[in-house]
C-alpha atoms as a PDB file:
ATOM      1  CA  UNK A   1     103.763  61.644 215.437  1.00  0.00           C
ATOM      2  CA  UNK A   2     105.208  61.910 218.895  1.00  0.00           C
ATOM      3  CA  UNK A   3     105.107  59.307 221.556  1.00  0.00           C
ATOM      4  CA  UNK A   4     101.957  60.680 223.875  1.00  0.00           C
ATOM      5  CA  UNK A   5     103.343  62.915 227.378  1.00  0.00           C
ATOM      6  CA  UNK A   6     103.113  60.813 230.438  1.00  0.00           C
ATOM      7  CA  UNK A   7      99.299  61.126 231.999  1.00  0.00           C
ATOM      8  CA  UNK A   8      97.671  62.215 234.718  1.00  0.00           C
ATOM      9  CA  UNK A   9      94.058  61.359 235.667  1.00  0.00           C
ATOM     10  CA  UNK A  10      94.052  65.459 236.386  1.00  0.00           C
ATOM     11  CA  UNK A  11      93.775  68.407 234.410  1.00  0.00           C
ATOM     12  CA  UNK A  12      97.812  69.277 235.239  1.00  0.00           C
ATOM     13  CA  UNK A  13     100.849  69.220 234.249  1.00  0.00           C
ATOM     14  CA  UNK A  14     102.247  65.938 233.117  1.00  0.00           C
ATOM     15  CA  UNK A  15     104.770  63.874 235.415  1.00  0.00           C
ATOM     16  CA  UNK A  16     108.360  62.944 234.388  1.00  0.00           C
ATOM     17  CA  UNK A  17     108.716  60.157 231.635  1.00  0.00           C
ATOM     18  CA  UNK A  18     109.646  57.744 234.260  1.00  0.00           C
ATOM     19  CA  UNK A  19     106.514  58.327 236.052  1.00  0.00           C
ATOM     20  CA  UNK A  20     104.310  56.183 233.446  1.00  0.00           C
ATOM     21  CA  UNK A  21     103.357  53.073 235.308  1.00  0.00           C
ATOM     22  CA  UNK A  22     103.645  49.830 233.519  1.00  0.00           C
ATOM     23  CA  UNK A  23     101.397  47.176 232.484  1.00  0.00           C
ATOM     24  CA  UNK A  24     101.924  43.954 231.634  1.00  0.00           C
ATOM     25  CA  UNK A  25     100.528  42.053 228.573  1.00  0.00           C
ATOM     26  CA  UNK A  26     100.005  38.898 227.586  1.00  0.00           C
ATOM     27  CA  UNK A  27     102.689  36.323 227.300  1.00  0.00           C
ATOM     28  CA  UNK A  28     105.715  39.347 227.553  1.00  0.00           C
ATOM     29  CA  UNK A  29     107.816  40.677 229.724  1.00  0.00           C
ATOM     30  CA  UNK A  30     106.367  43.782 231.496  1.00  0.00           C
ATOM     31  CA  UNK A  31     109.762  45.536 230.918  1.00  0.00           C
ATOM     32  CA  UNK A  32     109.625  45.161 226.970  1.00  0.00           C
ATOM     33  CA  UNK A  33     106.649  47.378 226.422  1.00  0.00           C
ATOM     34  CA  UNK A  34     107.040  50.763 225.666  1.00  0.00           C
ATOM     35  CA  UNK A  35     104.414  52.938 227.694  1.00  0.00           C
ATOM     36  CA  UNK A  36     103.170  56.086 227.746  1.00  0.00           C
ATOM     37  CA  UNK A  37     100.168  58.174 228.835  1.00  0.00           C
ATOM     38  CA  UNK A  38      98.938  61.199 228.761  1.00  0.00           C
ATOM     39  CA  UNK A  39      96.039  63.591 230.230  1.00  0.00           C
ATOM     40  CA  UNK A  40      92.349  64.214 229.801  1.00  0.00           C
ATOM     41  CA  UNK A  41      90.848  67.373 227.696  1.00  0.00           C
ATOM     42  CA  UNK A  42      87.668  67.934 225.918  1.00  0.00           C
ATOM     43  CA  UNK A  43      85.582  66.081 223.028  1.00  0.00           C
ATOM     44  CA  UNK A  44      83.622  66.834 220.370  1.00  0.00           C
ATOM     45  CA  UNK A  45      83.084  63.416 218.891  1.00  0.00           C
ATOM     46  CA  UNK A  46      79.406  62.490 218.007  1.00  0.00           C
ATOM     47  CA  UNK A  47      78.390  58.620 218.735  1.00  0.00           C
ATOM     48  CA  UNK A  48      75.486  57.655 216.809  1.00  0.00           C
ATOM     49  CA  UNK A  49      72.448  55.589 218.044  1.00  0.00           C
ATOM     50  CA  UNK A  50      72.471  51.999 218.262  1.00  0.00           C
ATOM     51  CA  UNK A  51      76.152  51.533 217.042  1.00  0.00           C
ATOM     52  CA  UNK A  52      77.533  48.172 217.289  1.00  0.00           C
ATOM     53  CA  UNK A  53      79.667  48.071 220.402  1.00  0.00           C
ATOM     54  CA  UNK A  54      79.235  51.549 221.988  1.00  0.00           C
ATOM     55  CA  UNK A  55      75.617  50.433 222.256  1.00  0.00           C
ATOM     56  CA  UNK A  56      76.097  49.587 226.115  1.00  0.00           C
ATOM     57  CA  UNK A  57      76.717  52.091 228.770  1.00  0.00           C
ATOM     58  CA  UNK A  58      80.040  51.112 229.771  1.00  0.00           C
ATOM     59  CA  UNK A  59      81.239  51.055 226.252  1.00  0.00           C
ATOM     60  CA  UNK A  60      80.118  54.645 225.894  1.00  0.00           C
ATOM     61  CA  UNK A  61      81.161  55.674 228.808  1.00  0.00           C
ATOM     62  CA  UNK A  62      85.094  54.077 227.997  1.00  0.00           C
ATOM     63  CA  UNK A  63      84.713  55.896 224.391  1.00  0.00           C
ATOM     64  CA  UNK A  64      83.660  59.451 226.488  1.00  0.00           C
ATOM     65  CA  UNK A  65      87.335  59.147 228.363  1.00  0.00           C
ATOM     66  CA  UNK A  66      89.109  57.835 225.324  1.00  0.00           C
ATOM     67  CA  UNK A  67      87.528  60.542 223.224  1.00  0.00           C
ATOM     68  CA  UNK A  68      88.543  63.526 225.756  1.00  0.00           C
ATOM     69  CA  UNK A  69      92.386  61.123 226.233  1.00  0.00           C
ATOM     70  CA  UNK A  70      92.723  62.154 222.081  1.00  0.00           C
ATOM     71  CA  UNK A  71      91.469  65.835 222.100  1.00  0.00           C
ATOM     72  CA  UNK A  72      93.671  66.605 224.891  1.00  0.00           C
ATOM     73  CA  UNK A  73      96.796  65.598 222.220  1.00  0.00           C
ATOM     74  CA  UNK A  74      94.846  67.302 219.456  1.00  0.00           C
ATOM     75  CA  UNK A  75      93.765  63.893 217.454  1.00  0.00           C
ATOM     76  CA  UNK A  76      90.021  63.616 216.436  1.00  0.00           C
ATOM     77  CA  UNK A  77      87.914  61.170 217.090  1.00  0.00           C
ATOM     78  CA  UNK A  78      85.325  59.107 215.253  1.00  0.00           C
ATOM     79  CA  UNK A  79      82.850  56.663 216.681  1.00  0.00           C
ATOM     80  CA  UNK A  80      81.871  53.798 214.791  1.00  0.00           C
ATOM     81  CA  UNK A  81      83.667  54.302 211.569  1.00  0.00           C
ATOM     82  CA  UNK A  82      83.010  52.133 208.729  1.00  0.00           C
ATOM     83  CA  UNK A  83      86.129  50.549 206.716  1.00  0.00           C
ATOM     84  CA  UNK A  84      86.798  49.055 203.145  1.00  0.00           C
ATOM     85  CA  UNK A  85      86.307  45.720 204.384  1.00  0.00           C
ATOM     86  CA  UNK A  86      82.808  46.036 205.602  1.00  0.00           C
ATOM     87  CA  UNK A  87      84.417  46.282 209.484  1.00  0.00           C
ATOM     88  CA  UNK A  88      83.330  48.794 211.657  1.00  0.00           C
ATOM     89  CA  UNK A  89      85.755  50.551 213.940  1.00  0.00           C
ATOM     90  CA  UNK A  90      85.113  51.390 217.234  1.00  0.00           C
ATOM     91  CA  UNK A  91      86.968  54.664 217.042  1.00  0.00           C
ATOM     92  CA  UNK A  92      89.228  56.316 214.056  1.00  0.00           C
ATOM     93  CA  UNK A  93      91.235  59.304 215.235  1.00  0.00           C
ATOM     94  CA  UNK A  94      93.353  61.586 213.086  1.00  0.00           C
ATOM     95  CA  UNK A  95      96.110  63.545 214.122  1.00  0.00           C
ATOM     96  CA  UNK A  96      97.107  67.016 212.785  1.00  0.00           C
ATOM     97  CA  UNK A  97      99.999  65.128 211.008  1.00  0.00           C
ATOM     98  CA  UNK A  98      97.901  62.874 209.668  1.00  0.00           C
ATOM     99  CA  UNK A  99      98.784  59.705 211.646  1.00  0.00           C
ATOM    100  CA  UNK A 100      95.911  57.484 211.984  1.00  0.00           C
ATOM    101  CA  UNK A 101      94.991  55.511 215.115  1.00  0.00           C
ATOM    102  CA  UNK A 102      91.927  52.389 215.492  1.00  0.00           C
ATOM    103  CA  UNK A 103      91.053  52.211 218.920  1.00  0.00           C
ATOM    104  CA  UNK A 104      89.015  48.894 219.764  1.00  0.00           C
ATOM    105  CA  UNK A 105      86.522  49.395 223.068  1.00  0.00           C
ATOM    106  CA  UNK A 106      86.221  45.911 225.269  1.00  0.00           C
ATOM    107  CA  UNK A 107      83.488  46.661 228.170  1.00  0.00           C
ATOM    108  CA  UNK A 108      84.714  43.181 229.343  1.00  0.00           C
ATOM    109  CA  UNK A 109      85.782  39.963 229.225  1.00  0.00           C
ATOM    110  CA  UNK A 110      83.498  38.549 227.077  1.00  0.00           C
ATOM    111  CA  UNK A 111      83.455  41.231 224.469  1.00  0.00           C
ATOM    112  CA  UNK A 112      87.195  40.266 223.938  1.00  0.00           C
ATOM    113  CA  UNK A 113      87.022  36.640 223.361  1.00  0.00           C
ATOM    114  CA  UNK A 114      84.371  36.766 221.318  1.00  0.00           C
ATOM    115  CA  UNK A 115      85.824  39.304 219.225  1.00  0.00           C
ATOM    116  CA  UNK A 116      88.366  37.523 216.496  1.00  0.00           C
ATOM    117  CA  UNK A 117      88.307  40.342 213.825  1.00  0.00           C
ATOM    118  CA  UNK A 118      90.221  43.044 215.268  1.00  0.00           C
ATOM    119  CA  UNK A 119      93.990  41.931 213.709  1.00  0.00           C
ATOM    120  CA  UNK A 120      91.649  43.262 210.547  1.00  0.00           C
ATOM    121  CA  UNK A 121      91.715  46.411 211.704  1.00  0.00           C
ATOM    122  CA  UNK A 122      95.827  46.739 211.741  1.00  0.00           C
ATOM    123  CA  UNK A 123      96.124  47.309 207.868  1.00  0.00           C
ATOM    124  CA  UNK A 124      93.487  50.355 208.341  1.00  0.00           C
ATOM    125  CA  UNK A 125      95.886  52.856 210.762  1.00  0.00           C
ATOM    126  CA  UNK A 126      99.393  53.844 211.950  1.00  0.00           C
ATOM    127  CA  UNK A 127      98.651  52.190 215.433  1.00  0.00           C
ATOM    128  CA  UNK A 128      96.240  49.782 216.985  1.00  0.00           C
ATOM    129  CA  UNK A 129      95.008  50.135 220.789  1.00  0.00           C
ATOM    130  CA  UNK A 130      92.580  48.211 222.733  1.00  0.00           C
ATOM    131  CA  UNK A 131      90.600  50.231 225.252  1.00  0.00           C
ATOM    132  CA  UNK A 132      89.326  48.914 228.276  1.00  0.00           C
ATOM    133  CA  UNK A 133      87.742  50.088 231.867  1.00  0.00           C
ATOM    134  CA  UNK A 134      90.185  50.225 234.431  1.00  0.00           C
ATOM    135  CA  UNK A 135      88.539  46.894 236.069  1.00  0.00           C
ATOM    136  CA  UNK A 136      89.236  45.207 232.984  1.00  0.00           C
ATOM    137  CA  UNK A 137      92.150  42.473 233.451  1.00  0.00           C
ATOM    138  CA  UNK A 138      94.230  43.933 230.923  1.00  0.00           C
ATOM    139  CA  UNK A 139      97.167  41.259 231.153  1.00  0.00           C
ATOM    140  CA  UNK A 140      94.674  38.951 228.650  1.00  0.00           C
ATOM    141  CA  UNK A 141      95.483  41.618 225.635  1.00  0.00           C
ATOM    142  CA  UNK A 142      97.737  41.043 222.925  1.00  0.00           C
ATOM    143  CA  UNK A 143     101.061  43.141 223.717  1.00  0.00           C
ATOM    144  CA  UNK A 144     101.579  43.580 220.066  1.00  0.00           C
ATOM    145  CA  UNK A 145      98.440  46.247 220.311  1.00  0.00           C
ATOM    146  CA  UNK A 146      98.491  49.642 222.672  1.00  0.00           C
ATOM    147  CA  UNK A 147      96.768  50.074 225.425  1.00  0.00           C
ATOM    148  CA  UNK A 148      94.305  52.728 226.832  1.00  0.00           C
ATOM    149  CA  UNK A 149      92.905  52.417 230.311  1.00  0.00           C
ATOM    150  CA  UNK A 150      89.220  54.495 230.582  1.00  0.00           C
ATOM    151  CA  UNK A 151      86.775  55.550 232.178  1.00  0.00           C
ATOM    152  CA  UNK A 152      83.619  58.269 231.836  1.00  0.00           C
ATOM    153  CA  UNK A 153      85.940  61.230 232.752  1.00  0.00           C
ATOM    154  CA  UNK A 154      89.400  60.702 230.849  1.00  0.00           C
ATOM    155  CA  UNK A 155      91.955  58.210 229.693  1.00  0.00           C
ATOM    156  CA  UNK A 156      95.600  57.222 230.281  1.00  0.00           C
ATOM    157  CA  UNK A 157      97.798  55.577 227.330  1.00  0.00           C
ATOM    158  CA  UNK A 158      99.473  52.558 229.682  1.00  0.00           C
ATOM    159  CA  UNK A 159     100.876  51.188 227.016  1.00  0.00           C
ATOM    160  CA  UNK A 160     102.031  52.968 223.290  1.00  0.00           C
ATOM    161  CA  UNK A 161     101.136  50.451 220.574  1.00  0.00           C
ATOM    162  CA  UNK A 162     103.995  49.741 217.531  1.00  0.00           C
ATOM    163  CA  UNK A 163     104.051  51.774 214.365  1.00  0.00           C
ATOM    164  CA  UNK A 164     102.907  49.890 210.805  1.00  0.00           C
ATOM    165  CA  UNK A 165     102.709  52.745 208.776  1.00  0.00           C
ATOM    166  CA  UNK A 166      99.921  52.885 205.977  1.00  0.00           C
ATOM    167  CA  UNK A 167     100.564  53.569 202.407  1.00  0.00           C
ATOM    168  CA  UNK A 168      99.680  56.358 201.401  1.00  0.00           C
ATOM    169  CA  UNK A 169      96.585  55.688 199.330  1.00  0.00           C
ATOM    170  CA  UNK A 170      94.881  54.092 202.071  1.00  0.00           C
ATOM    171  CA  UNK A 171      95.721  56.825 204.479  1.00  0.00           C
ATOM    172  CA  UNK A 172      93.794  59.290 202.028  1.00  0.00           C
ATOM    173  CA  UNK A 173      91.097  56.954 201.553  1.00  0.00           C
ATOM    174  CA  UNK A 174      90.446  56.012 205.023  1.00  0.00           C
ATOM    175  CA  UNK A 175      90.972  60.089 205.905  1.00  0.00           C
ATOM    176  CA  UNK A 176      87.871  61.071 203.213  1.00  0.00           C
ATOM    177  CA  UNK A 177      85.644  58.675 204.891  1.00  0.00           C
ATOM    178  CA  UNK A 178      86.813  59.185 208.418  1.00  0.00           C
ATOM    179  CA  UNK A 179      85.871  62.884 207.252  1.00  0.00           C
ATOM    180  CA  UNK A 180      82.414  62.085 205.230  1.00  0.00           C
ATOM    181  CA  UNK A 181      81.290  59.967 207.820  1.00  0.00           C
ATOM    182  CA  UNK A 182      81.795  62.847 210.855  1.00  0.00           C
ATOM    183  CA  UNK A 183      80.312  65.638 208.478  1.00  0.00           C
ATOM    184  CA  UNK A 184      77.261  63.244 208.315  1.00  0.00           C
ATOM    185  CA  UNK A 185      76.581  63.163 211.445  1.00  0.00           C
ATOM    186  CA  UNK A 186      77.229  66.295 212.465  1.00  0.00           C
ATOM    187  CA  UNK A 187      74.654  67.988 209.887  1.00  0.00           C
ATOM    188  CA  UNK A 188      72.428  65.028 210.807  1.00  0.00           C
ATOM    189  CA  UNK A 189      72.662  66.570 214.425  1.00  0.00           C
ATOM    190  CA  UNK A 190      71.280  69.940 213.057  1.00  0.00           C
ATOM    191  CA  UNK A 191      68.989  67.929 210.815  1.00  0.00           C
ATOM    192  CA  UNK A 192      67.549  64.861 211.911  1.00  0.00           C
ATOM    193  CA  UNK A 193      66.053  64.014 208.879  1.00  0.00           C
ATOM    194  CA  UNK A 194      69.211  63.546 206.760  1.00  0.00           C
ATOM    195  CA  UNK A 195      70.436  60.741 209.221  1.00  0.00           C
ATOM    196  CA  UNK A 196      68.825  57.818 206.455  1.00  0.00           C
ATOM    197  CA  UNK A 197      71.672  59.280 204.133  1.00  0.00           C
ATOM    198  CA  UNK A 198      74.716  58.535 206.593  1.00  0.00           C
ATOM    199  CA  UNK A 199      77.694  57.632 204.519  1.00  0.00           C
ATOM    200  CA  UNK A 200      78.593  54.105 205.412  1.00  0.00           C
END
């Protein structure tokens, strides 16, 4: 897949490559890091009740700009996806190519450094981001992961994260649940009732 178009908070046409503003990470040189960004569009993702980290307000409101950040480059997103190891994922998008992102939602400080299983999540997609409110001190994140900047209304990609591409039997794997679990949830939102049955 192709590096994400340079963002803009706005609706509008994207600015020049050299317009995407750089952010430093942890223990690098701001100059090293490839970054991108891109602009905000619409979403269609479902976020069930009571999941894990998108349980707070400003979690779900950082998923709600990352979600519209994806459909605006025509990836779809899933909230709270379960993986092979027994980890949940924050958010499992797909793009029309197949490439397959994990994108891990901090709503602070706190969240992050208490959180020591997300290098799990690397063997599980093409790319690994961190998303974060734009408050959030973001030099304290790994550089080795992307970075998305969020908030309730869109999303900018400050930061594209490095390519570790999976094989291909985990990508179909991973792709049938990503796709099971979404279907569940989506009948479960025309029928309540079949919500106990939620592939997980």
């Amino acid at each position: 897949m192709r590096d994400l178009a340079p963002m803009t908070w706005l609706p509008a046409k994207a600015p020049a490559p050299d317009a995407a503003r750089q952010t430093p990470c942890a223990g690098h040189d701001p100059g090293s890091c490839q970054n991108r960004g891109s602009t905000v569009g619409e979403t269609a993702a479902l976020v069930p009740d009571g999941a894990g980290t998108l349980d707070s307000t400003r979690a779900r409101d950082i998923f709600r700009g990352v979600a519209r950040l994806l459909s605006a480059h025509r990836m779809a997103p899933v909230a709270e996806v379960s993986l092979a190891n027994g980890r949940r994922a924050d958010v499992v998008a797909i793009a029309a190519g197949g490439e397959i992102w994990i994108i891990e939602i901090k709503s602070g400080v706190e969240d992050f450094r208490a959180d020591h299983k997300w290098p799990e999540y690397r063997v599980y997609c093409d790319r690994l981001f961190f998303a974060v409110a734009p408050s959030f001190p973001s030099d304290i994140l790994p550089c080795d992961t992307g970075l998305i900047i969020a908030d309730r209304y869109g999303g900018e990609v400050v930061r594209n994260a490095p390519e570790h591409r999976l094989t291909g039997a985990r990508r179909k794997a991973l792709t049938l649940r990503v796709v099971q679990t979404a279907a569940w949830r989506l009948q479960a939102a025309v029928d309540p009732e079949i919500r106990r049955l939620e592939f997980r």
